[in-house]
Protein backbone atom coordinates (compact mmCIF):
# COMPACT_ATOMS: atom_id res chain seq x y z
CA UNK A 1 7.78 -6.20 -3.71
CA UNK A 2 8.40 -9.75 -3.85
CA UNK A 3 11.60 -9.79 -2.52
CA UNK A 4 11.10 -7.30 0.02
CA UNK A 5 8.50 -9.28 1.10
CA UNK A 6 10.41 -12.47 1.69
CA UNK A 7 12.94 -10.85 3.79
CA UNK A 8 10.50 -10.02 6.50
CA UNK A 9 10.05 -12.66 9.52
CA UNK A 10 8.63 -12.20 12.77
CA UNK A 11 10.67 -10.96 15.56
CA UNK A 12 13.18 -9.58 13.10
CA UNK A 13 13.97 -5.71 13.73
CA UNK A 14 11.81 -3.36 11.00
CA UNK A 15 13.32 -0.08 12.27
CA UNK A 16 15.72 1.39 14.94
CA UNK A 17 16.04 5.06 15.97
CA UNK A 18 17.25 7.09 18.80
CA UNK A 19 13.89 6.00 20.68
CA UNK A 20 14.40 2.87 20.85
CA UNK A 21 13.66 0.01 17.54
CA UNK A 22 10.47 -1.90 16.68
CA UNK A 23 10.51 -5.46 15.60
CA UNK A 24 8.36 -7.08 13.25
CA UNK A 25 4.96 -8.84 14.89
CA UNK A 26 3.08 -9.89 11.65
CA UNK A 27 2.76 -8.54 7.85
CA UNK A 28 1.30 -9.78 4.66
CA UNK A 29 0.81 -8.50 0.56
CA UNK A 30 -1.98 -6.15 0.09
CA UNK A 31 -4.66 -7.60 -2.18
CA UNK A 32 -3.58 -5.48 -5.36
CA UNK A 33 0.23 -7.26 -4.47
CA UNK A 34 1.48 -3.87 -4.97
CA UNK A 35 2.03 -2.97 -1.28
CA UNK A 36 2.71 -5.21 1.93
CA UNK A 37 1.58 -4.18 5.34
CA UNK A 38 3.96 -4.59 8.30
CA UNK A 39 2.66 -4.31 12.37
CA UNK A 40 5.64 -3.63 14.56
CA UNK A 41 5.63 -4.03 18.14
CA UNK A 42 8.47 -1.65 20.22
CA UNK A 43 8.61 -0.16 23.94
CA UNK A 44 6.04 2.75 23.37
CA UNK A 45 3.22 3.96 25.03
CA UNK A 46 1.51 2.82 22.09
CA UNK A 47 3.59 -0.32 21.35
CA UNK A 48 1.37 -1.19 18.15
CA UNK A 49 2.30 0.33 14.90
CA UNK A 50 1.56 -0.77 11.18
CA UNK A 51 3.33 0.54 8.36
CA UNK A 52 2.54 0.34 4.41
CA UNK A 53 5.60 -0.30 2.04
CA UNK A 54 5.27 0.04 -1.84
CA UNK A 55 7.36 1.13 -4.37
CA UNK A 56 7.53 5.34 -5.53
CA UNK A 57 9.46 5.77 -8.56
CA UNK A 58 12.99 3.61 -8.26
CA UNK A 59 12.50 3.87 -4.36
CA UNK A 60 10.61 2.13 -1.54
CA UNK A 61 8.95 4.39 0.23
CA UNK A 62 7.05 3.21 3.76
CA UNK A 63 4.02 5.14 5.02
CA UNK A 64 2.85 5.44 8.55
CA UNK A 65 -0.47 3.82 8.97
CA UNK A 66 -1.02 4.83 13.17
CA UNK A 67 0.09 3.15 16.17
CA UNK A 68 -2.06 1.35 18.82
CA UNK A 69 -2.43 1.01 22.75
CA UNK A 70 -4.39 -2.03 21.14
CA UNK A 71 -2.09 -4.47 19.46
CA UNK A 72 -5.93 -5.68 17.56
CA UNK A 73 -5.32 -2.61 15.99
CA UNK A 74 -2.35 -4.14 13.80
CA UNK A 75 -4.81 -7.60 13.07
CA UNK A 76 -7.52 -4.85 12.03
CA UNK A 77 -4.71 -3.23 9.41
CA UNK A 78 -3.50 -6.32 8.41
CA UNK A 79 -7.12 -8.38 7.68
CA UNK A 80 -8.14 -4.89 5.71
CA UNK A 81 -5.19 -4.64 3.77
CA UNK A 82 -5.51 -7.73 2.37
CA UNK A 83 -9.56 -7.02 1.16
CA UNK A 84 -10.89 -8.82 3.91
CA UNK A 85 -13.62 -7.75 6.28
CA UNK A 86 -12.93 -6.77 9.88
CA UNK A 87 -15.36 -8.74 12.26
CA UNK A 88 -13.69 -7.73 15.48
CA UNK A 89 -15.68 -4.85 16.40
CA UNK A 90 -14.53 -2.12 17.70
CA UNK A 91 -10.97 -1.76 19.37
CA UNK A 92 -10.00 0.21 22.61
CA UNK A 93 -8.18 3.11 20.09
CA UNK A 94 -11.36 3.68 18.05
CA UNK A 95 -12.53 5.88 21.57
CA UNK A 96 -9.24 7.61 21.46
């Protein structure tokens, strides 16, 4: 995970389909260091999306976590992911 880890940077492209490609806002190691959490940013109606990456078998496999109108949505990912509490209240998607 480690090295998967230190080839992410901010503004770097995390993925790239026939809709369009999402580049990397923020990300950080999940408290258990087993997983690292990603928030992407792309041309979308919801332009916020967060992603968790771990390892499955010999493979790294990366699981949708949602996408956001709210890009505090992908803070609120991160800050969880990590063990730490949320004290931003409540975010515009939570009443979607």
């Amino acid at each position: 995970m480690k090295e998967y880890y230190d080839n992410l940077s901010k503004g770097k492209v995390f993925s790239k389909n026939c809709y369009g490609e999402s580049t990397i806002v923020d990300y950080a190691m999940f408290k258990d260091d087993k997983a690292i959490g990603v928030v992407t940013q792309s041309n979308n109606v919801k332009r916020t999306a967060c992603c968790k990456i771990y390892i499955c078998g010999d493979k790294f496999a990366h699981e949708n976590h949602g996408s956001y109108f709210d890009e505090r949505g992908g803070e609120r990912f991160l800050i969880m992911a990590q063990g730490l509490e949320w004290t931003g209240g409540d975010i515009f998607d939570d009443f979607c």
